[in-house]
C-alpha atoms as a PDB file:
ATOM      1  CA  UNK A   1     160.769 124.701  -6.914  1.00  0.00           C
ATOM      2  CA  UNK A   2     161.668 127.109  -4.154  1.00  0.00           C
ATOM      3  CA  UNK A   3     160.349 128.865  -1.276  1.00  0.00           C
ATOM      4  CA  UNK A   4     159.889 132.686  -0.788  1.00  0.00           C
ATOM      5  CA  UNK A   5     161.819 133.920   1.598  1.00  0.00           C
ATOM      6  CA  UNK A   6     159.269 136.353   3.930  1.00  0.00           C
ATOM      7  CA  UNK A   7     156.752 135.517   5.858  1.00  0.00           C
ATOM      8  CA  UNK A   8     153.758 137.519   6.301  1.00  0.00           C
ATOM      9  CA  UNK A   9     154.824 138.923   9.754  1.00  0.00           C
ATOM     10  CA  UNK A  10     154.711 142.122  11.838  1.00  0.00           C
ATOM     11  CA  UNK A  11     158.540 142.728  11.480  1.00  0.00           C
ATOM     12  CA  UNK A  12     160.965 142.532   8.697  1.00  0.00           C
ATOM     13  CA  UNK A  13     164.627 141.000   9.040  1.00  0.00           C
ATOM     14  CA  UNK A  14     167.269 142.069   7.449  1.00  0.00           C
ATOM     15  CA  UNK A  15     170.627 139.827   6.839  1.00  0.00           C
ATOM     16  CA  UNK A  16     173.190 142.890   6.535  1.00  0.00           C
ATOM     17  CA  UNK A  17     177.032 142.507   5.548  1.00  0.00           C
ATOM     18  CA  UNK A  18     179.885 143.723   4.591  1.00  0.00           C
ATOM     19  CA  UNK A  19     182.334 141.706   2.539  1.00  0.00           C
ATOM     20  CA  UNK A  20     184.878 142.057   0.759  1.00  0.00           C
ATOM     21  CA  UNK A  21     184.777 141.184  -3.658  1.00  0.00           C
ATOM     22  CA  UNK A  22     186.024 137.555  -3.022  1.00  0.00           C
ATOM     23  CA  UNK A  23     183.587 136.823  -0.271  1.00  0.00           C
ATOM     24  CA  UNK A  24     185.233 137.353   3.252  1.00  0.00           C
ATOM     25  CA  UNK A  25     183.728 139.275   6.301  1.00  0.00           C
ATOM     26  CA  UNK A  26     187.401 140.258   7.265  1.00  0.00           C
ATOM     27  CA  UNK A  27     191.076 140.092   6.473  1.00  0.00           C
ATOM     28  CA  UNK A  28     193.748 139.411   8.843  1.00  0.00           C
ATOM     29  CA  UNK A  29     196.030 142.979   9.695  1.00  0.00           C
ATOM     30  CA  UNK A  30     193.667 144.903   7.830  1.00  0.00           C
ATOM     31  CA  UNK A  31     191.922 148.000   9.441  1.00  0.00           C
ATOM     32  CA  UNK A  32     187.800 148.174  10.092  1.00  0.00           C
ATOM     33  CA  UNK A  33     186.184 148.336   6.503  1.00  0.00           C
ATOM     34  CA  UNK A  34     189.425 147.417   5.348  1.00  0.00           C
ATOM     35  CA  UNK A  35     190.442 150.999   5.714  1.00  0.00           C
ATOM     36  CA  UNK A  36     187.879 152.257   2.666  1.00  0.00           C
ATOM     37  CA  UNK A  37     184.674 154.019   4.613  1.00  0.00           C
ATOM     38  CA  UNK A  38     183.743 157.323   3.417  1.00  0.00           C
ATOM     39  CA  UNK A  39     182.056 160.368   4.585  1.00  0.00           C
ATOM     40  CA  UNK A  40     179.081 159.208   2.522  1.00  0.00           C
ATOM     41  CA  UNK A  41     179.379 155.688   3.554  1.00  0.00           C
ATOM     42  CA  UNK A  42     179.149 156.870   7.487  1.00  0.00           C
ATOM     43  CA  UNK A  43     176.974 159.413   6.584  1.00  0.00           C
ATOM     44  CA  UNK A  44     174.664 156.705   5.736  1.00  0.00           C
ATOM     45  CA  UNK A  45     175.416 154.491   8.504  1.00  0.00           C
ATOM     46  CA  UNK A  46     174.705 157.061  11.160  1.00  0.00           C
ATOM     47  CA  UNK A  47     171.129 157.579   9.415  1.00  0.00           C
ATOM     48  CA  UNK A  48     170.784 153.615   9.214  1.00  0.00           C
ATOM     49  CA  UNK A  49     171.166 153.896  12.931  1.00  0.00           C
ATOM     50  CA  UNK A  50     168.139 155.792  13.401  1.00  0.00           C
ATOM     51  CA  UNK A  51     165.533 153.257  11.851  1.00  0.00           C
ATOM     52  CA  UNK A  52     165.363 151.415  15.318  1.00  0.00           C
ATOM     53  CA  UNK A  53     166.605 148.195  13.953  1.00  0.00           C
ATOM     54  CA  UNK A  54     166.594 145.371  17.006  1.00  0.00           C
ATOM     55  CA  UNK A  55     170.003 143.382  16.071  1.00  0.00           C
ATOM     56  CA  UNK A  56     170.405 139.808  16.109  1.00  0.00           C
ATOM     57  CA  UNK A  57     174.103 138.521  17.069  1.00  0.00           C
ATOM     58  CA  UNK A  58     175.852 135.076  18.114  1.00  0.00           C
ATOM     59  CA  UNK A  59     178.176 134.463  20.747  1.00  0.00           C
ATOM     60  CA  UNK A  60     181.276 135.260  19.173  1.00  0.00           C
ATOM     61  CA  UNK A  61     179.914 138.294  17.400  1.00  0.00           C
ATOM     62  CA  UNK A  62     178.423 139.529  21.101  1.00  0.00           C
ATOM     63  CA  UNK A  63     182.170 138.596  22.816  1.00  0.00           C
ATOM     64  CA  UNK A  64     183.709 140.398  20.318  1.00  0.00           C
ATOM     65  CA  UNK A  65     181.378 143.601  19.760  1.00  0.00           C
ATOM     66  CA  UNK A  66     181.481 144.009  23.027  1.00  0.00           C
ATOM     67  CA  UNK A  67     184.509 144.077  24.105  1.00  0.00           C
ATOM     68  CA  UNK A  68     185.415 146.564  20.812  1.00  0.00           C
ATOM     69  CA  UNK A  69     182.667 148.832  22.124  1.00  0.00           C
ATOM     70  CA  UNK A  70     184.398 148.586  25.642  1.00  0.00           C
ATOM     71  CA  UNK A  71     187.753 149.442  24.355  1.00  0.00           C
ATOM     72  CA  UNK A  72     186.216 151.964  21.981  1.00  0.00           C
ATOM     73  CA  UNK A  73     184.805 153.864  25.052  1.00  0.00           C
ATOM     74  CA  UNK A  74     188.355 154.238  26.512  1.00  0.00           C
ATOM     75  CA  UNK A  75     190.954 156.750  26.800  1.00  0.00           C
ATOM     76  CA  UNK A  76     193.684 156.168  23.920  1.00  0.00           C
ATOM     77  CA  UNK A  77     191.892 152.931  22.408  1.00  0.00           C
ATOM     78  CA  UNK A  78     193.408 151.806  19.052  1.00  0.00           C
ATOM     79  CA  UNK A  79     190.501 152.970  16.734  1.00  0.00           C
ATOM     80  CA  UNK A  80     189.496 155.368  14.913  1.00  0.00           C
ATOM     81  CA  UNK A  81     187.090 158.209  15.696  1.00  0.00           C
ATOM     82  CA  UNK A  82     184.719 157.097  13.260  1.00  0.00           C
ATOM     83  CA  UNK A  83     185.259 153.482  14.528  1.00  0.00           C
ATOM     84  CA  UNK A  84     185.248 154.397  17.941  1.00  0.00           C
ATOM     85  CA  UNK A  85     181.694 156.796  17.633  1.00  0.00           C
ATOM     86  CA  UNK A  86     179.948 153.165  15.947  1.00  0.00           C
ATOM     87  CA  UNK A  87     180.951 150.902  18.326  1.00  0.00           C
ATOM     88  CA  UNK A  88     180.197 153.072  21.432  1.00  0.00           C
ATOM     89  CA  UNK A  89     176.560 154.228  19.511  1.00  0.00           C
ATOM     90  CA  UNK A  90     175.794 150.222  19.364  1.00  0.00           C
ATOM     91  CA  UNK A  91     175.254 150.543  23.290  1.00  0.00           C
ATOM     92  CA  UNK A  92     172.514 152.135  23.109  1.00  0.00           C
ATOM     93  CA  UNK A  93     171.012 149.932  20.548  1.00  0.00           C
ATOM     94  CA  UNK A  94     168.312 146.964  21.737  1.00  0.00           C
ATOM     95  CA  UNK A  95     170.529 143.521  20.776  1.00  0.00           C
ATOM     96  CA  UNK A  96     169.026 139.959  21.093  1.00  0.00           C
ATOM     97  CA  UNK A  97     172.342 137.111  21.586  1.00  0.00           C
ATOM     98  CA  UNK A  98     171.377 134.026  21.135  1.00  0.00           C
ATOM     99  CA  UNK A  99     173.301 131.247  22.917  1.00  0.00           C
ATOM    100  CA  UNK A 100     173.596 128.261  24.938  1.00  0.00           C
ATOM    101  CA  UNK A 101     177.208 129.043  26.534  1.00  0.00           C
ATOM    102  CA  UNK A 102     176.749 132.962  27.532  1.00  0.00           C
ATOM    103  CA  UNK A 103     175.156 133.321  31.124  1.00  0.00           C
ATOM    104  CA  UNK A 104     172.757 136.276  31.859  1.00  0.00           C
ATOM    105  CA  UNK A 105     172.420 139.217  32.747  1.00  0.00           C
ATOM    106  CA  UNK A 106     175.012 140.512  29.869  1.00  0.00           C
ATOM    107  CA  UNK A 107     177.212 143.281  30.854  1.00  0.00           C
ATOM    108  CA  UNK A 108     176.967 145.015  27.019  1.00  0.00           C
ATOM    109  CA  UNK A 109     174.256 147.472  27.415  1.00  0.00           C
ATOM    110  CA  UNK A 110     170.726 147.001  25.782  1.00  0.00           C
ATOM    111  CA  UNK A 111     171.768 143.194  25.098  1.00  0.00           C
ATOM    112  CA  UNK A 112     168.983 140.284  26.325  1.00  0.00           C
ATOM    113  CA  UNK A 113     170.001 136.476  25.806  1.00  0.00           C
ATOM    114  CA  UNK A 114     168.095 133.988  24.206  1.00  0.00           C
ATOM    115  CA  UNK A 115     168.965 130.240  24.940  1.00  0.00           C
ATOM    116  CA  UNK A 116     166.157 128.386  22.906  1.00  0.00           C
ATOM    117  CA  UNK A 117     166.646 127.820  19.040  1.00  0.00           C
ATOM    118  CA  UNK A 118     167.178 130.734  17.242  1.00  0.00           C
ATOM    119  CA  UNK A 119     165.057 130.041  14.752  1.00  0.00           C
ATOM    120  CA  UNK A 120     162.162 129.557  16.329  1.00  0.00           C
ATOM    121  CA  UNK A 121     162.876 132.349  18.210  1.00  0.00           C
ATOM    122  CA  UNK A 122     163.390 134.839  15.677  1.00  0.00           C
ATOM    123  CA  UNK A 123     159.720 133.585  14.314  1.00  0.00           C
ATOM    124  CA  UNK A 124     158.146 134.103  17.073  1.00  0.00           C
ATOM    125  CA  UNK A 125     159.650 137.630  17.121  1.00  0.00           C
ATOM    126  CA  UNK A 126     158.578 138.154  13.343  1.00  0.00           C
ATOM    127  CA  UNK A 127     155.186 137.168  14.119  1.00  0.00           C
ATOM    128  CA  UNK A 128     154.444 139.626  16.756  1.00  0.00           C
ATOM    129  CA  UNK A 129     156.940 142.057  16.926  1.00  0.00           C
ATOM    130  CA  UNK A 130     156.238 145.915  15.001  1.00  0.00           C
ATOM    131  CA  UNK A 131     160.100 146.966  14.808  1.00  0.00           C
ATOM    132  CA  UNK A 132     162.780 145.984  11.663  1.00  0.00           C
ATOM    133  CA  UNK A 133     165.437 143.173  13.040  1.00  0.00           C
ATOM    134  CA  UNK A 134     168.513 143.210  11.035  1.00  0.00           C
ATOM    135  CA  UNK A 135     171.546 141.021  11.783  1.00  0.00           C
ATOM    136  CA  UNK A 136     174.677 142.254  13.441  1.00  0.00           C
ATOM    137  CA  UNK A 137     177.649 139.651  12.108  1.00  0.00           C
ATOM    138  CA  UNK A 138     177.093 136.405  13.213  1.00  0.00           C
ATOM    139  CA  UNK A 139     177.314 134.834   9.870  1.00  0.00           C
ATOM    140  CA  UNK A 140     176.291 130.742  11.182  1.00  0.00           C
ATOM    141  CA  UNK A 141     172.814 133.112  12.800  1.00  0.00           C
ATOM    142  CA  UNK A 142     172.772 134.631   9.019  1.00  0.00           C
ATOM    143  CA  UNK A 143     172.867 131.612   7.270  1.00  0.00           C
ATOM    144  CA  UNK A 144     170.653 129.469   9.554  1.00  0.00           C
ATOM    145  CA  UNK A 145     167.997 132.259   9.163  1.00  0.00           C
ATOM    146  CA  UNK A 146     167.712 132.607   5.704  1.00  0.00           C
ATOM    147  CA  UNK A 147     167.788 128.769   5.366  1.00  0.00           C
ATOM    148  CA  UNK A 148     164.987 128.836   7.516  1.00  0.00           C
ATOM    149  CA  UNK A 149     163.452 131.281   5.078  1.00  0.00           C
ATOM    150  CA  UNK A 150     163.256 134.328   7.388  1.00  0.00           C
ATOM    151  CA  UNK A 151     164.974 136.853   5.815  1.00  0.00           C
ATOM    152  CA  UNK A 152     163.000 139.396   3.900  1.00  0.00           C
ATOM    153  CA  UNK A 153     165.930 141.579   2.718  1.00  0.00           C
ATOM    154  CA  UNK A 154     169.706 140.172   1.655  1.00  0.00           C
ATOM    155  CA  UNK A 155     172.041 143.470   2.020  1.00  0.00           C
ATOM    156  CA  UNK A 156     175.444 143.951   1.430  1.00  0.00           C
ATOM    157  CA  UNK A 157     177.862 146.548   1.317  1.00  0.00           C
ATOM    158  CA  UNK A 158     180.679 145.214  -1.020  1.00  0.00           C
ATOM    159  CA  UNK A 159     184.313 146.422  -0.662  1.00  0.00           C
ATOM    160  CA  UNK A 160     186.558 146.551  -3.563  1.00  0.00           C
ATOM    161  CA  UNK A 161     189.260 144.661  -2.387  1.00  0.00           C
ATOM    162  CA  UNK A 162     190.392 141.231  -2.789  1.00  0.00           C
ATOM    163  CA  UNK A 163     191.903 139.439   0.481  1.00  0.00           C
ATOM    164  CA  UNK A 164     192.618 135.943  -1.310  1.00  0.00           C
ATOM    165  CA  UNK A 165     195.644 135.618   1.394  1.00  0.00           C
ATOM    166  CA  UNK A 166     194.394 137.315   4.336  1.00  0.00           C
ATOM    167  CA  UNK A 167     190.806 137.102   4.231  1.00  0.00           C
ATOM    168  CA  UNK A 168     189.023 135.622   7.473  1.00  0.00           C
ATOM    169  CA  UNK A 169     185.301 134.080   7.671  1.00  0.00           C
ATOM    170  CA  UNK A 170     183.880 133.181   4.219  1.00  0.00           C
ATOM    171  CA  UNK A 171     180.488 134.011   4.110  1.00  0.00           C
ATOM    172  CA  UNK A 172     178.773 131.629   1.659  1.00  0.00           C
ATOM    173  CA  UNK A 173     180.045 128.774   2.937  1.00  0.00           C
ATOM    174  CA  UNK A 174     177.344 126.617   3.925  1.00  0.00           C
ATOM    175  CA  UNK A 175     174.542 128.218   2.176  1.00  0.00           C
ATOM    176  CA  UNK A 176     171.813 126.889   0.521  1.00  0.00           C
ATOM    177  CA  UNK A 177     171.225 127.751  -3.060  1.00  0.00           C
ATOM    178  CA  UNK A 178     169.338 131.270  -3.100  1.00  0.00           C
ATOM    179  CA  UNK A 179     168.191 133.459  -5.917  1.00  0.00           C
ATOM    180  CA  UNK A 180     167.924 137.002  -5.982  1.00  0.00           C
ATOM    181  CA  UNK A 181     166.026 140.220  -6.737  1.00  0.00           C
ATOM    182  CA  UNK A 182     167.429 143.233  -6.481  1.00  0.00           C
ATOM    183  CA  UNK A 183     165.394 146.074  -5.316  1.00  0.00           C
ATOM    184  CA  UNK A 184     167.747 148.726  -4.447  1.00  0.00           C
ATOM    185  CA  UNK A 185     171.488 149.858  -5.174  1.00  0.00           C
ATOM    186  CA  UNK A 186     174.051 152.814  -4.444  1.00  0.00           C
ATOM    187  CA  UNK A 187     177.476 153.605  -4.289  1.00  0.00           C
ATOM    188  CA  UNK A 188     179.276 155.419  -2.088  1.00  0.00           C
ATOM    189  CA  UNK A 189     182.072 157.615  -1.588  1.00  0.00           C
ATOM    190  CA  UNK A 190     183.018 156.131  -5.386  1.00  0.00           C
ATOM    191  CA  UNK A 191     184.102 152.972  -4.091  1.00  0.00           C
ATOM    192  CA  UNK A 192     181.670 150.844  -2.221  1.00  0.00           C
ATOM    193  CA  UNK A 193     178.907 149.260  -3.797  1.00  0.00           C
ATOM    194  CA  UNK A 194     175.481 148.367  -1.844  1.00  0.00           C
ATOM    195  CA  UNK A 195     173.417 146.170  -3.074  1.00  0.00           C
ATOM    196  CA  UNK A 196     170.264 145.161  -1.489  1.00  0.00           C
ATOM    197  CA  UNK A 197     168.224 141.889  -2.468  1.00  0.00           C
ATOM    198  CA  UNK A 198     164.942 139.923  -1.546  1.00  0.00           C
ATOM    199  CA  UNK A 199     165.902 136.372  -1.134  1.00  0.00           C
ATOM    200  CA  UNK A 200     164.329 133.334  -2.369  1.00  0.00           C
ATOM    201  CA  UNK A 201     165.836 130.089  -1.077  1.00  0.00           C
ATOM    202  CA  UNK A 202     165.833 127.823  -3.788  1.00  0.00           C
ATOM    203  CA  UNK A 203     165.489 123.571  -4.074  1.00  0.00           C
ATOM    204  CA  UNK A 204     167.816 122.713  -6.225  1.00  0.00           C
ATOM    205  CA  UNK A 205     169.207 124.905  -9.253  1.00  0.00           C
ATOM    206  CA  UNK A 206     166.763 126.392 -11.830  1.00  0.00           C
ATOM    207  CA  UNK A 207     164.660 123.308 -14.038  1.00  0.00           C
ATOM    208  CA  UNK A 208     166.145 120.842 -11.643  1.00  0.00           C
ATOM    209  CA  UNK A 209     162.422 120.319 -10.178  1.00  0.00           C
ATOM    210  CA  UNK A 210     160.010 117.852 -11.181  1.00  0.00           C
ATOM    211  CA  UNK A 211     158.288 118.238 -14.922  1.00  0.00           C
END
């Protein structure tokens, strides 16, 4: 009927997002984390950042990190201190971009490009890697993964907003049918709901399969 979605491997991945409560990654004039983190919330980030995650990003998630964590690292820059301190920390973090129109070596710190298929590169790094991967963005890498299967864990971190008129990048577009079990949940600062799933890609819906 379906297909698990972890392999027996070395490493874990981890598809992590943030989205708002109708489904976008972003809303047009709206502020990072549409203006809602927390201390909790970036309490919990900061630990997050000390699990030595390897991140996975696209292109356009790599052109426009970096540039962010750039900007962030200047005098007088437009964000926040809290948004400022996460961008600039991501430069010390090991990032794998994969794509076929960036040209090495890339100028973000820590970053190493892949050209090949993702996919089969991101096995290859399951099978013999010992480190947790976890997505950065890159929500076309996100979904190709977990169609793929690869994805052991399915977190997001859901804002309570709805940006029905503004809202930028619909996640689920695209996806295959998927079901999930939940195996851990928080909120924080009140507000912000994470919710953290192993994913099962699925063929069809439930009792569509043969009898």
């Amino acid at each position: 009927m379906g297909e698990t979605s972890a392999e027996t491997s070395s490493a874990s991945l981890m598809v992590d997002l943030i989205i708002s409560l109708d489904g976008y990654a972003s809303a047009e004039g709206w502020p990072g984390w549409w203006g809602l983190e927390g201390p909790e919330y970036l309490a919990w980030l900061e630990q997050e950042g000390e699990k030595g995650y390897t991140f996975l990003l696209g292109a356009n998630t790599y052109r426009v990190m970096s540039s962010m964590s750039e900007e962030a690292s200047a005098d007088r820059s437009g964000f926040s201190k809290d948004e400022g301190a996460a961008l600039t920390g991501l430069d010390a973090v090991p990032k794998m971009v994969f794509s076929s129109t960036l040209q090495a070596p890339l100028t973000w710190p820590n970053s190493e490009l892949v050209t090949g298929d993702a996919v089969e590169a991101v096995k290859e790094m399951k099978r013999t890697g010992t480190g947790p991967l976890s997505t950065l963005g890159s929500l076309s890498l996100c979904r190709s993964l977990l169609t793929a299967g690869l994805v052991d864990r399915f977190r997001l971190v859901v804002f309570p907003v709805i940006t029905g008129r503004t809202g930028r990048e619909r996640i689920y577009d695209g996806y295959p049918d998927v079901s999930l079990e939940m195996v851990d949940s928080r909120t924080f600062d009140g507000r912000l709901q994470l919710l953290e799933y192993v994913p099962t890609v699925l063929a069809g819906p439930p009792g569509s399969g043969p009898k």
